[in-house]
PDB file of N, CA and C in Angstrom:
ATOM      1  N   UNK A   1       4.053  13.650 -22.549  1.00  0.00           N
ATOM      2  CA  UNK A   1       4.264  12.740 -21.456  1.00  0.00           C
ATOM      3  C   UNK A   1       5.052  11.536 -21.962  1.00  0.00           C
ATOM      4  N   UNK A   2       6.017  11.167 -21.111  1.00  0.00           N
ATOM      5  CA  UNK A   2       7.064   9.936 -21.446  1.00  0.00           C
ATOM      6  C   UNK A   2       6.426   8.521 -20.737  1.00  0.00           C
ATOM      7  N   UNK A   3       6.211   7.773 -21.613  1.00  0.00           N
ATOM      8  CA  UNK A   3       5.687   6.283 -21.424  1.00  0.00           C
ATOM      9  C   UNK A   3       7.070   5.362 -21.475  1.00  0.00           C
ATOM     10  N   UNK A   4       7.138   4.739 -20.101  1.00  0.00           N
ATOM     11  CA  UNK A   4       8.192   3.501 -20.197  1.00  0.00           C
ATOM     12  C   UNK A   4       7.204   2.443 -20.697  1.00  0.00           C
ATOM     13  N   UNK A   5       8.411   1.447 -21.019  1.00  0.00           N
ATOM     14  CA  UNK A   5       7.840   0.614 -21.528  1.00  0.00           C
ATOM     15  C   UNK A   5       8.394  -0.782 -20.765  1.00  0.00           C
ATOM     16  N   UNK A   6       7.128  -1.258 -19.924  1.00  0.00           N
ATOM     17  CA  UNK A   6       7.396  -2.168 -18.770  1.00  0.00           C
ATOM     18  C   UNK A   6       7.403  -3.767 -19.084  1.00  0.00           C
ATOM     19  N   UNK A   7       7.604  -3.820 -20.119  1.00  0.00           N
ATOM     20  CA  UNK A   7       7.120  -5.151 -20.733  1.00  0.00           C
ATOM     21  C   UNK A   7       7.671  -6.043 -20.607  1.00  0.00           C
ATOM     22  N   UNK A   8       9.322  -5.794 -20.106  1.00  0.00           N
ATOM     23  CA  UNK A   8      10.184  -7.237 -19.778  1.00  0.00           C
ATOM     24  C   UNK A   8      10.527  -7.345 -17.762  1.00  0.00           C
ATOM     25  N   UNK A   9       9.233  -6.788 -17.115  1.00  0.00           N
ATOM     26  CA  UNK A   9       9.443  -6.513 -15.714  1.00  0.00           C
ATOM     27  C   UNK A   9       8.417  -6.769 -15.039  1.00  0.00           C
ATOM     28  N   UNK A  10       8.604  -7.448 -13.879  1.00  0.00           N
ATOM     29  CA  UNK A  10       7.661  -7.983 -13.091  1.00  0.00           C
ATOM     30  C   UNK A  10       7.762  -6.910 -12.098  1.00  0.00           C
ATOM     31  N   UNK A  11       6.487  -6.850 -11.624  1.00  0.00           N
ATOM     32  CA  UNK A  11       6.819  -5.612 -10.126  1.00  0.00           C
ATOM     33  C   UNK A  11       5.831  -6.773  -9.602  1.00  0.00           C
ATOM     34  N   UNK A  12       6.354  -6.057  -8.002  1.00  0.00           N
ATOM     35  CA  UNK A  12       5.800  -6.681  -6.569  1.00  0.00           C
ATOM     36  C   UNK A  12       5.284  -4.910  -6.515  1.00  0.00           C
ATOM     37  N   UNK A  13       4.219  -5.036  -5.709  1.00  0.00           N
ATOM     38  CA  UNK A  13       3.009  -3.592  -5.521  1.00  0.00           C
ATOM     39  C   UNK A  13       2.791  -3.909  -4.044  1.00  0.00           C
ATOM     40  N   UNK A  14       2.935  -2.620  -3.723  1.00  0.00           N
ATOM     41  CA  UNK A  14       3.006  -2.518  -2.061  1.00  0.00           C
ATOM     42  C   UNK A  14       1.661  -0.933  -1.975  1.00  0.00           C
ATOM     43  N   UNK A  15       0.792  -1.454  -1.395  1.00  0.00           N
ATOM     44  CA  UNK A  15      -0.411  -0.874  -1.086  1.00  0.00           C
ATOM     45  C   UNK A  15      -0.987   0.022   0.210  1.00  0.00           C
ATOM     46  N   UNK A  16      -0.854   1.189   0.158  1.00  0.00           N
ATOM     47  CA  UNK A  16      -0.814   2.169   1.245  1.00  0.00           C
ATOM     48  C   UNK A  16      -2.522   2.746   1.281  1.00  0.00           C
ATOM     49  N   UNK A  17      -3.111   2.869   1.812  1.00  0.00           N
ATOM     50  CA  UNK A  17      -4.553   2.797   2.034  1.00  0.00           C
ATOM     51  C   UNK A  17      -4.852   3.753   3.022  1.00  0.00           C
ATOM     52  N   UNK A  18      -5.808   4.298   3.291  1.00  0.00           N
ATOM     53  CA  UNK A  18      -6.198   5.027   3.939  1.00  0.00           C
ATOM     54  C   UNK A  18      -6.608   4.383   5.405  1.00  0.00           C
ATOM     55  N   UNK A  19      -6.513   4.618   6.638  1.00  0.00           N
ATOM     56  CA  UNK A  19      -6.761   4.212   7.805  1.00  0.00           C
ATOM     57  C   UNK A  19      -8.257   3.828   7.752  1.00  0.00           C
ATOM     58  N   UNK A  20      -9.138   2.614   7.898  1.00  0.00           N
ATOM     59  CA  UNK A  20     -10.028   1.967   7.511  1.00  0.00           C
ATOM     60  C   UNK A  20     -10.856   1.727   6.424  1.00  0.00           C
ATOM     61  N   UNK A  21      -9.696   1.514   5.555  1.00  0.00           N
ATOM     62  CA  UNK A  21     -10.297   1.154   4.238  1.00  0.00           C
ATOM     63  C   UNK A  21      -9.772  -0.589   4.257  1.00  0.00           C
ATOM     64  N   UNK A  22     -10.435  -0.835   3.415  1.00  0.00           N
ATOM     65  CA  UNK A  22      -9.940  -2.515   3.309  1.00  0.00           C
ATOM     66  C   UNK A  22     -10.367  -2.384   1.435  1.00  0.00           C
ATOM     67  N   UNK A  23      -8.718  -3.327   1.227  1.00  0.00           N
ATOM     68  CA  UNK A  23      -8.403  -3.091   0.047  1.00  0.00           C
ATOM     69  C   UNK A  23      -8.925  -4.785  -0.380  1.00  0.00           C
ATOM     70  N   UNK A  24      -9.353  -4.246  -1.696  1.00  0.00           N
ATOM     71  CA  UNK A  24     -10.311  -5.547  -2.215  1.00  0.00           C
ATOM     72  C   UNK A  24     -10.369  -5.155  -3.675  1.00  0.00           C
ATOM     73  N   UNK A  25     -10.709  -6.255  -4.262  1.00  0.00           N
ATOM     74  CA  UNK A  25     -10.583  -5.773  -5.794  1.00  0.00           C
ATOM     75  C   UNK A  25     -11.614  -4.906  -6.215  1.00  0.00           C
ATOM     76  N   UNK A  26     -12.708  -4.638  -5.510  1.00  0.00           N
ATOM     77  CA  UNK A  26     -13.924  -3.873  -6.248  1.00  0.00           C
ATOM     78  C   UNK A  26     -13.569  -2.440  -5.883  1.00  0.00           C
ATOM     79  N   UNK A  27     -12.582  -1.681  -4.728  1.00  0.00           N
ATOM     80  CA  UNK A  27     -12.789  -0.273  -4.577  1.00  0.00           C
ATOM     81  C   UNK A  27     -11.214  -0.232  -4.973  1.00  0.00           C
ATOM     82  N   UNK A  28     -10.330  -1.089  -5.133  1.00  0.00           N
ATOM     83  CA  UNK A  28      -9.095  -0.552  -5.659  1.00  0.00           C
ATOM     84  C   UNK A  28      -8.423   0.350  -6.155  1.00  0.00           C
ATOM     85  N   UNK A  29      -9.077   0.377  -7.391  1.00  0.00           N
ATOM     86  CA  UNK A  29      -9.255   1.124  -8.885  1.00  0.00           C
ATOM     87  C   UNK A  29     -10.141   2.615  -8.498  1.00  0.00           C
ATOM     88  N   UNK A  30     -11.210   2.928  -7.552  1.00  0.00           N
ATOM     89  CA  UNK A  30     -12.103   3.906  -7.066  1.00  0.00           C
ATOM     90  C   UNK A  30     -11.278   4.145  -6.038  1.00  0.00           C
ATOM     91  N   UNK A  31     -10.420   4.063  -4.919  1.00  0.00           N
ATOM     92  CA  UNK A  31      -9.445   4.242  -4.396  1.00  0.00           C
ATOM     93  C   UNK A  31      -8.245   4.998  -4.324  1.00  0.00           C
ATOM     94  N   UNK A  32      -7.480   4.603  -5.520  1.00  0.00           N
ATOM     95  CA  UNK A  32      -6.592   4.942  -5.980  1.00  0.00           C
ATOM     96  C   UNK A  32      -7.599   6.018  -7.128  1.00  0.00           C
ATOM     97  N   UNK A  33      -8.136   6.364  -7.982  1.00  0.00           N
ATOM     98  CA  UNK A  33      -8.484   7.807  -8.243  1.00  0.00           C
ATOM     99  C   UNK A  33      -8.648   8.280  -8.069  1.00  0.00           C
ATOM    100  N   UNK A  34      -9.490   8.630  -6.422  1.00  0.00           N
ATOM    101  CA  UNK A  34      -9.634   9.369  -5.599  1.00  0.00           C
ATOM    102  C   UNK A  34      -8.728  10.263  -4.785  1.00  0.00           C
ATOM    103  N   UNK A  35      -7.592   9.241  -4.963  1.00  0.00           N
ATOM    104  CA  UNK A  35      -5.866   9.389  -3.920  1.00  0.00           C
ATOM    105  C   UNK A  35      -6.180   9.275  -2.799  1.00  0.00           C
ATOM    106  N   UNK A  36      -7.157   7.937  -2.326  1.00  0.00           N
ATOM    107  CA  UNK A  36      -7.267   7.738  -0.967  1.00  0.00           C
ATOM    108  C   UNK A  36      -6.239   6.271  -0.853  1.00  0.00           C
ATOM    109  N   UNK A  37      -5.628   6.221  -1.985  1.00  0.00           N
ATOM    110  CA  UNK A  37      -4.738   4.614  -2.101  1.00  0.00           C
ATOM    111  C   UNK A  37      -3.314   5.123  -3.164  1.00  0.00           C
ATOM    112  N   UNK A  38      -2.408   4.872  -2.797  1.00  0.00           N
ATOM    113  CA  UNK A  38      -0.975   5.141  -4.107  1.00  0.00           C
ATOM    114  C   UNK A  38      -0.167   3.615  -4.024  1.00  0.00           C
ATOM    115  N   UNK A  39      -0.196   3.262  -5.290  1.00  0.00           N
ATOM    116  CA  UNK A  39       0.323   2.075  -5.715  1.00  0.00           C
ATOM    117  C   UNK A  39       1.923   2.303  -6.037  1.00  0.00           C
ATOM    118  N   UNK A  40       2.741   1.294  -5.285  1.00  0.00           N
ATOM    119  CA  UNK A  40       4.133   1.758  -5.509  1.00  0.00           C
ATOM    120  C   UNK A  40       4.940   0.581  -6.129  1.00  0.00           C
ATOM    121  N   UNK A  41       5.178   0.102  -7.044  1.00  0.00           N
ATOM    122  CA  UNK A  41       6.088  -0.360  -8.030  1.00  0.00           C
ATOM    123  C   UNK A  41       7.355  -0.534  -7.722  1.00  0.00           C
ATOM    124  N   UNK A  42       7.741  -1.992  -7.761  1.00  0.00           N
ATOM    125  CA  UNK A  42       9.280  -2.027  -7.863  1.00  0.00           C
ATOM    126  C   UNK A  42       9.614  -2.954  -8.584  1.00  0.00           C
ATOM    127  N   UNK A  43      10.725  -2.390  -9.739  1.00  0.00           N
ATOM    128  CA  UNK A  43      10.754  -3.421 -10.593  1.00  0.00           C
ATOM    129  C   UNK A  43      11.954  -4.636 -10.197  1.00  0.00           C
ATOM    130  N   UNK A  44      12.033  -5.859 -10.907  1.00  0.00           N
ATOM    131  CA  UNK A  44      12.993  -7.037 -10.525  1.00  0.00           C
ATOM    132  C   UNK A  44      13.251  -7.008  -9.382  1.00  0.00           C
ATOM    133  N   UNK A  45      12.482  -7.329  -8.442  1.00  0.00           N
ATOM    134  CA  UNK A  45      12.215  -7.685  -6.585  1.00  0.00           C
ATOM    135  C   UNK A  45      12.510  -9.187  -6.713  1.00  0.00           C
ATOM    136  N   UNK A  46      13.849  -9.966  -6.922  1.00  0.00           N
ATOM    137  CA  UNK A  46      14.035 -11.425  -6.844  1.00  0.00           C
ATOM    138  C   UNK A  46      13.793 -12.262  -5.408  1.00  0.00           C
ATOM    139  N   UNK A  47      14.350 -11.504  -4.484  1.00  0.00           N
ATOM    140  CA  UNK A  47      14.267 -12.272  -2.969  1.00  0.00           C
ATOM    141  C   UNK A  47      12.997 -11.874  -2.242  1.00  0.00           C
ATOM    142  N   UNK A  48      12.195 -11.298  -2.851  1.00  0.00           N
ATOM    143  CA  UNK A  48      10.287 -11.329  -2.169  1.00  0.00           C
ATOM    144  C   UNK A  48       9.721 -12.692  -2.562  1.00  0.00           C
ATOM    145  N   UNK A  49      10.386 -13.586  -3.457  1.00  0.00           N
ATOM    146  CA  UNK A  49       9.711 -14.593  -3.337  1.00  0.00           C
ATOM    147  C   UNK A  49       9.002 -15.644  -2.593  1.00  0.00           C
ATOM    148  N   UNK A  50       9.939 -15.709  -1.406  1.00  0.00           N
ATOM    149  CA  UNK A  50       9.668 -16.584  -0.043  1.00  0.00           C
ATOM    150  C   UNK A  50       8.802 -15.861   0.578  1.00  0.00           C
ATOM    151  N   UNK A  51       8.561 -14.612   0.500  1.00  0.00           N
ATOM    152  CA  UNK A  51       7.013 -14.227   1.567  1.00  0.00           C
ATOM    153  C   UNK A  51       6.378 -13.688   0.334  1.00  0.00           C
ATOM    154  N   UNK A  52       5.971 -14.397  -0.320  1.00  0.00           N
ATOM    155  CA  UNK A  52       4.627 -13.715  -1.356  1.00  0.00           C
ATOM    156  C   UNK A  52       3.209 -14.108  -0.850  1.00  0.00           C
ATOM    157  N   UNK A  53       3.169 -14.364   0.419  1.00  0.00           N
ATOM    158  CA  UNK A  53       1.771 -14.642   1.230  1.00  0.00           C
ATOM    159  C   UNK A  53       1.787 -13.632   2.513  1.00  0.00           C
ATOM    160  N   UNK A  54       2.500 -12.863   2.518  1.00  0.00           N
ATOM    161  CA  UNK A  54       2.915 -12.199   3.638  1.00  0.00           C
ATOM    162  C   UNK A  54       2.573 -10.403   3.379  1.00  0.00           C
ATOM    163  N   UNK A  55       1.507  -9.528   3.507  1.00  0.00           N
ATOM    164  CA  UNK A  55       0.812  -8.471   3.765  1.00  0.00           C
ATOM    165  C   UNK A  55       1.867  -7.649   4.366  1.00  0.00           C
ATOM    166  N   UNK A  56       1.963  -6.678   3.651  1.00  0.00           N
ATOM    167  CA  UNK A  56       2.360  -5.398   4.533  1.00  0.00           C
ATOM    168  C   UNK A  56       1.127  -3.875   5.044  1.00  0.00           C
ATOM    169  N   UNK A  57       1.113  -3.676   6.498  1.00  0.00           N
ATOM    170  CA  UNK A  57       0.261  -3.021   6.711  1.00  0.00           C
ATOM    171  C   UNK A  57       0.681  -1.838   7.784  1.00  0.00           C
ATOM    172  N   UNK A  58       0.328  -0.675   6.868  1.00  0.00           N
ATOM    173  CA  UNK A  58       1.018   0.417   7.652  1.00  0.00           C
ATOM    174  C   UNK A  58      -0.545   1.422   8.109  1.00  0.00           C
ATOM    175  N   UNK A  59      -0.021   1.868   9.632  1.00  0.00           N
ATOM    176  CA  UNK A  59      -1.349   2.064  10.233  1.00  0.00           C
ATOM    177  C   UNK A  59      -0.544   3.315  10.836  1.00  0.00           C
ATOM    178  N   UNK A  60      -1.300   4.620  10.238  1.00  0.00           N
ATOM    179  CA  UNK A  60      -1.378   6.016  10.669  1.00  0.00           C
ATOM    180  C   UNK A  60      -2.344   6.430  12.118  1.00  0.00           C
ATOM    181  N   UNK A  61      -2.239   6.385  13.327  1.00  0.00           N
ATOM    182  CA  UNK A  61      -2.840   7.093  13.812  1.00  0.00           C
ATOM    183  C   UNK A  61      -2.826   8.205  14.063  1.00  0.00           C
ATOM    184  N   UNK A  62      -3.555   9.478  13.822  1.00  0.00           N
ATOM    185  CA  UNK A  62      -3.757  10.925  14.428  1.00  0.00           C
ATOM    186  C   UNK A  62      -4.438  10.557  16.340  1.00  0.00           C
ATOM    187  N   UNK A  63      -4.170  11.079  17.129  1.00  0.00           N
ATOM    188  CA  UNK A  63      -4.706  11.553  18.365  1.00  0.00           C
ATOM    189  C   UNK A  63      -4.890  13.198  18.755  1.00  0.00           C
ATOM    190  N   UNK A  64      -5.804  13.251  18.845  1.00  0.00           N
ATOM    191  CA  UNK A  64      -6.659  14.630  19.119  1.00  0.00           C
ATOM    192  C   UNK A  64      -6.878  14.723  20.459  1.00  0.00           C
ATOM    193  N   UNK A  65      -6.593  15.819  21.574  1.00  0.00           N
ATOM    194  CA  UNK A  65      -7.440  15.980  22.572  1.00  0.00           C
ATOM    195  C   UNK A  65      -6.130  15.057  23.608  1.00  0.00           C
ATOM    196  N   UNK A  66      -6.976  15.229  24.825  1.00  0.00           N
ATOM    197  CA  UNK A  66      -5.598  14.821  26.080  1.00  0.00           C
ATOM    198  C   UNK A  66      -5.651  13.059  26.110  1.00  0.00           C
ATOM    199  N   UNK A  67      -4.806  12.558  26.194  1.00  0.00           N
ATOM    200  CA  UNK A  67      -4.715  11.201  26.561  1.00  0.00           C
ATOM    201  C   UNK A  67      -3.652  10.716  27.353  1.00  0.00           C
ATOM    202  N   UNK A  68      -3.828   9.838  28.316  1.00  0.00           N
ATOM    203  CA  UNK A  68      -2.987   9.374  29.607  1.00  0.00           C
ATOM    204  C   UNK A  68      -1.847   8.682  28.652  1.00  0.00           C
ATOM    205  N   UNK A  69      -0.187   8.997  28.357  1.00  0.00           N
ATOM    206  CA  UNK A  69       0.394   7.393  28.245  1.00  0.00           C
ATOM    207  C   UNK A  69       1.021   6.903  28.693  1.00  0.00           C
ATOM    208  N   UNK A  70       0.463   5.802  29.178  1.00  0.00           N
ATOM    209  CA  UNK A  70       0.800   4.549  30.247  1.00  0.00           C
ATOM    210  C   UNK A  70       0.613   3.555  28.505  1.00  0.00           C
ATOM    211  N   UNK A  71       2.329   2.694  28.961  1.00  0.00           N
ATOM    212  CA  UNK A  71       1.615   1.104  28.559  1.00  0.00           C
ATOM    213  C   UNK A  71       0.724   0.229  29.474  1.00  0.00           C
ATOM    214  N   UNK A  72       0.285  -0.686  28.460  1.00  0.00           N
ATOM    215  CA  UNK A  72      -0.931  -1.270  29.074  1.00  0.00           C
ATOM    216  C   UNK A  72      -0.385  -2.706  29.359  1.00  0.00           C
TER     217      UNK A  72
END
């Protein structure tokens, strides 16, 4: 197995989660070994600086069974 060697690189980590999980530091790590979480890496991200308080949240719904769609 080939090991980079990340040592002169900052990554920004963008966090994909399973539809009602809430990501927190204690199930993170139990999360992601499970593969109910995949951590994605990007290295030298210079212009994310101005929203480094700013969450990205991506929401999967499945629908099963008949449903009316009308907007509401």
């Amino acid at each position: 197995m080939k090991v980079k060697n990340y040592t002169n690189y900052n990554f920004d980590l963008l966090f994909i989660v399973a539809s009602g999980d809430v990501v927190t530091k204690r199930i993170d790590l139990k999360a992601h070994h499970v593969k109910k979480m995949k951590l994605l890496s990007f290295g030298k991200i210079k212009n994310l600086n101005s929203i480094n308080d700013t969450a990205v949240v991506i929401i999967v719904i499945e629908l099963t069974g008949e449903f009316n769609r009308q907007w509401v």
